[in-house]
C-alpha atoms as a PDB file:
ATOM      1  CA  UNK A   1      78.372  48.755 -76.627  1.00  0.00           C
ATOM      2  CA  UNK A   2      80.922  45.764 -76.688  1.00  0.00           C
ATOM      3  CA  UNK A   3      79.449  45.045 -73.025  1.00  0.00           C
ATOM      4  CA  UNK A   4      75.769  45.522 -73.791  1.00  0.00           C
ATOM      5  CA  UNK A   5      76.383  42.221 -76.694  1.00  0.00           C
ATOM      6  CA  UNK A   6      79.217  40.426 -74.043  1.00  0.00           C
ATOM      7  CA  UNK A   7      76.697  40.641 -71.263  1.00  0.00           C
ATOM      8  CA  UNK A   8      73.598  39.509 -74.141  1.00  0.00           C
ATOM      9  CA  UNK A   9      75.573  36.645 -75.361  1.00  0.00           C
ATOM     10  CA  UNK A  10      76.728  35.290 -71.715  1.00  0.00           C
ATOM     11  CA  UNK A  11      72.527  35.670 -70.833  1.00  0.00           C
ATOM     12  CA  UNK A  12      71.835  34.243 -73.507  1.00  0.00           C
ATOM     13  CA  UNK A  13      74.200  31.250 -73.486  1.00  0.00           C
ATOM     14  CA  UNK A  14      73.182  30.850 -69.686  1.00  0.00           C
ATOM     15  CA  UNK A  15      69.295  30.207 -70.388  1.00  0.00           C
ATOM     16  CA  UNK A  16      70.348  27.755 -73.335  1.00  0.00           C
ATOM     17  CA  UNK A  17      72.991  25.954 -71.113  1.00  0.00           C
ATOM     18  CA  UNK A  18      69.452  26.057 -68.133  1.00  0.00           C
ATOM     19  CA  UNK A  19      67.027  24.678 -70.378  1.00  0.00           C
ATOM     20  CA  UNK A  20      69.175  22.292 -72.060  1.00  0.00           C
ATOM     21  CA  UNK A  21      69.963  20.460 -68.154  1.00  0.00           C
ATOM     22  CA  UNK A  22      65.958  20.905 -67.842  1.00  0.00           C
ATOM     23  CA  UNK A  23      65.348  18.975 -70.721  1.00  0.00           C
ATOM     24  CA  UNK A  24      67.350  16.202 -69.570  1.00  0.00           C
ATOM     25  CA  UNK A  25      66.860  16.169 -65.837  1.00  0.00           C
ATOM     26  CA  UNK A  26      62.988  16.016 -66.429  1.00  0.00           C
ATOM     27  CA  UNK A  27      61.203  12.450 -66.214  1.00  0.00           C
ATOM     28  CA  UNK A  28      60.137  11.327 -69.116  1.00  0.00           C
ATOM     29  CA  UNK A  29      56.330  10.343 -69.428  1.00  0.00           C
ATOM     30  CA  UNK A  30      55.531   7.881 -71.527  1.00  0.00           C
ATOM     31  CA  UNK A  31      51.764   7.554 -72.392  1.00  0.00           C
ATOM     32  CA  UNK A  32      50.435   4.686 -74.211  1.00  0.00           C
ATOM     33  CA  UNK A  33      47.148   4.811 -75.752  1.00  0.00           C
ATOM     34  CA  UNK A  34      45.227   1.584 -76.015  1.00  0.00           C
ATOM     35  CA  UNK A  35      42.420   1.218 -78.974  1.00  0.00           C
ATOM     36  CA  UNK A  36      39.762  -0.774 -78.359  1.00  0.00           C
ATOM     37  CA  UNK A  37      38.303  -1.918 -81.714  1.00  0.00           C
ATOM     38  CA  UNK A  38      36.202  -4.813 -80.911  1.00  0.00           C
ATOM     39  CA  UNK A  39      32.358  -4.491 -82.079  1.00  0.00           C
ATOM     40  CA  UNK A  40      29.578  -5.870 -80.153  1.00  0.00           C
ATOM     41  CA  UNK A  41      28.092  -8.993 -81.538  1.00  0.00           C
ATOM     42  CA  UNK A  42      24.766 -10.982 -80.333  1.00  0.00           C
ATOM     43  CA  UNK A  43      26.504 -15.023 -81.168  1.00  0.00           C
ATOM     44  CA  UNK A  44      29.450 -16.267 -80.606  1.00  0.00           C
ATOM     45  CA  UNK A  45      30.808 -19.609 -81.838  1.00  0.00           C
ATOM     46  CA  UNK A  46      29.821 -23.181 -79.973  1.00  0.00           C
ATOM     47  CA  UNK A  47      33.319 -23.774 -79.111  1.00  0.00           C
ATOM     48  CA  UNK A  48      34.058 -20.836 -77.138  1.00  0.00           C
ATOM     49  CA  UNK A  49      30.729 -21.564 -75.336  1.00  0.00           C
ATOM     50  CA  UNK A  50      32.348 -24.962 -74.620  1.00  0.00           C
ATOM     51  CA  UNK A  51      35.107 -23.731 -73.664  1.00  0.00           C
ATOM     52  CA  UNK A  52      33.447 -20.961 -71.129  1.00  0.00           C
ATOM     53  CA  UNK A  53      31.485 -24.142 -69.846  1.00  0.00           C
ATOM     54  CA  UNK A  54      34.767 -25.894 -69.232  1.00  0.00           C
ATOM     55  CA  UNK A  55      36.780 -23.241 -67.343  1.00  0.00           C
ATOM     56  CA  UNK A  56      33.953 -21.322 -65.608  1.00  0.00           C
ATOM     57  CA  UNK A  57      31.452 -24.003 -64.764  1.00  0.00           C
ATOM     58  CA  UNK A  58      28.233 -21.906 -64.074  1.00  0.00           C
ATOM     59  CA  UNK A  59      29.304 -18.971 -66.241  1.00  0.00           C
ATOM     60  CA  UNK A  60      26.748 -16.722 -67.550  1.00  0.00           C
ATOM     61  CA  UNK A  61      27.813 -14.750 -70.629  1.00  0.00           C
ATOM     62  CA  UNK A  62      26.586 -10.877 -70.073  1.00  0.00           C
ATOM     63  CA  UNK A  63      28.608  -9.169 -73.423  1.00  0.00           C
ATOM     64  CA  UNK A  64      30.288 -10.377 -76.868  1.00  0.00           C
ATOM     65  CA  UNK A  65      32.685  -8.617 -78.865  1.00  0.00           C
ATOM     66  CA  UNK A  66      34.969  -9.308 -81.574  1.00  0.00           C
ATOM     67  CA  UNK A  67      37.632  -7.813 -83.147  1.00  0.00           C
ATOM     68  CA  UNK A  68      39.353  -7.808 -86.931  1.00  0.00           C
ATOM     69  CA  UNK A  69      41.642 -10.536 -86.043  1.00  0.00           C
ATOM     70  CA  UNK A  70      38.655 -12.742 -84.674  1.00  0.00           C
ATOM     71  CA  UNK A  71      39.757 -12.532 -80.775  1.00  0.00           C
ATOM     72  CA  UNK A  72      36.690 -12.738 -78.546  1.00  0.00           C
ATOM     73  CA  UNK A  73      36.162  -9.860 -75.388  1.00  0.00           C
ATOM     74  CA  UNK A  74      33.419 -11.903 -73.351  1.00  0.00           C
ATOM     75  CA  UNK A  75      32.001 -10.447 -70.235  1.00  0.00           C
ATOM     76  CA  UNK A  76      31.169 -12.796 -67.971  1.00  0.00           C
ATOM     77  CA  UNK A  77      29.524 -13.446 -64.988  1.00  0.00           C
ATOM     78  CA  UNK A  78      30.440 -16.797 -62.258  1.00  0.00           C
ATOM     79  CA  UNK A  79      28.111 -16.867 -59.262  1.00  0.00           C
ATOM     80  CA  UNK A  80      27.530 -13.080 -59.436  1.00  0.00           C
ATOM     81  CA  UNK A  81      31.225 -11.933 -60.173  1.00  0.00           C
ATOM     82  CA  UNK A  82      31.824 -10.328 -63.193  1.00  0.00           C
ATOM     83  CA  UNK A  83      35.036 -11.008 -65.294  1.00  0.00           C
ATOM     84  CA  UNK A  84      36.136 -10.408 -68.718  1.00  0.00           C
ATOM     85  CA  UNK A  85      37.947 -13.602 -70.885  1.00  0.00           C
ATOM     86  CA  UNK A  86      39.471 -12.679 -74.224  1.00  0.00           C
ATOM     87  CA  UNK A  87      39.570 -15.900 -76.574  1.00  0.00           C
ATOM     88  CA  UNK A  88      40.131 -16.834 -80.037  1.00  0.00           C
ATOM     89  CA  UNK A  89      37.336 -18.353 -82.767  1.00  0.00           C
ATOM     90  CA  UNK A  90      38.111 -21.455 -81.457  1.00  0.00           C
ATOM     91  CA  UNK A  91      37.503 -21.080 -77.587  1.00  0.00           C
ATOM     92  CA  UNK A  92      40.901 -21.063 -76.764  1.00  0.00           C
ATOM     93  CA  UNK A  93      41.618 -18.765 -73.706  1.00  0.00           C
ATOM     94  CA  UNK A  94      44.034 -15.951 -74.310  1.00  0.00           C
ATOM     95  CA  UNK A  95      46.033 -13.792 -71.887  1.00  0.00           C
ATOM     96  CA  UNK A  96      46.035  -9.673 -72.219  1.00  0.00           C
END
């Protein structure tokens, strides 16, 4: 009997020791989840037209949307190559 619970404990103290190096040993994933809350919209303001103008001479603007903090997602199109610009209400361009 005293070697049936030896021979349980070392088993069990084995898999625990096992799992514990798999644990640590394992590459950690980490996901990041992106949310997209802008909401389409059929205007924008003049200035970021002017701005558009400025930077993409020739650009066509396909899509609008805007998001809570007013930041602008503006497909675009220049000579038949479509982009996307993010800018504030007041056409400045912003990097993401």
């Amino acid at each position: 009997m005293k070697k049936l619970i030896l021979s349980t404990a070392i088993l069990l103290g084995s898999l625990s020791i096992q799992a514990e190096n798999a644990s640590l040993t394992s590459p950690a994933v980490n996901s990041v989840k992106y949310q997209d809350d802008y909401k389409e919209v059929d205007a924008v303001p003049a200035a970021i037209k002017k701005s558009l103008d400025e930077a993409y001479p020739g650009v066509k603007l396909e899509k609008a949307y805007v998001n809570s903090k007013k930041e602008y997602k503006i497909e675009i199109s220049v000579r038949g190559e479509k982009s996307i610009v993010y800018t504030d209400a007041a056409g400045n361009i912003l990097k993401k």
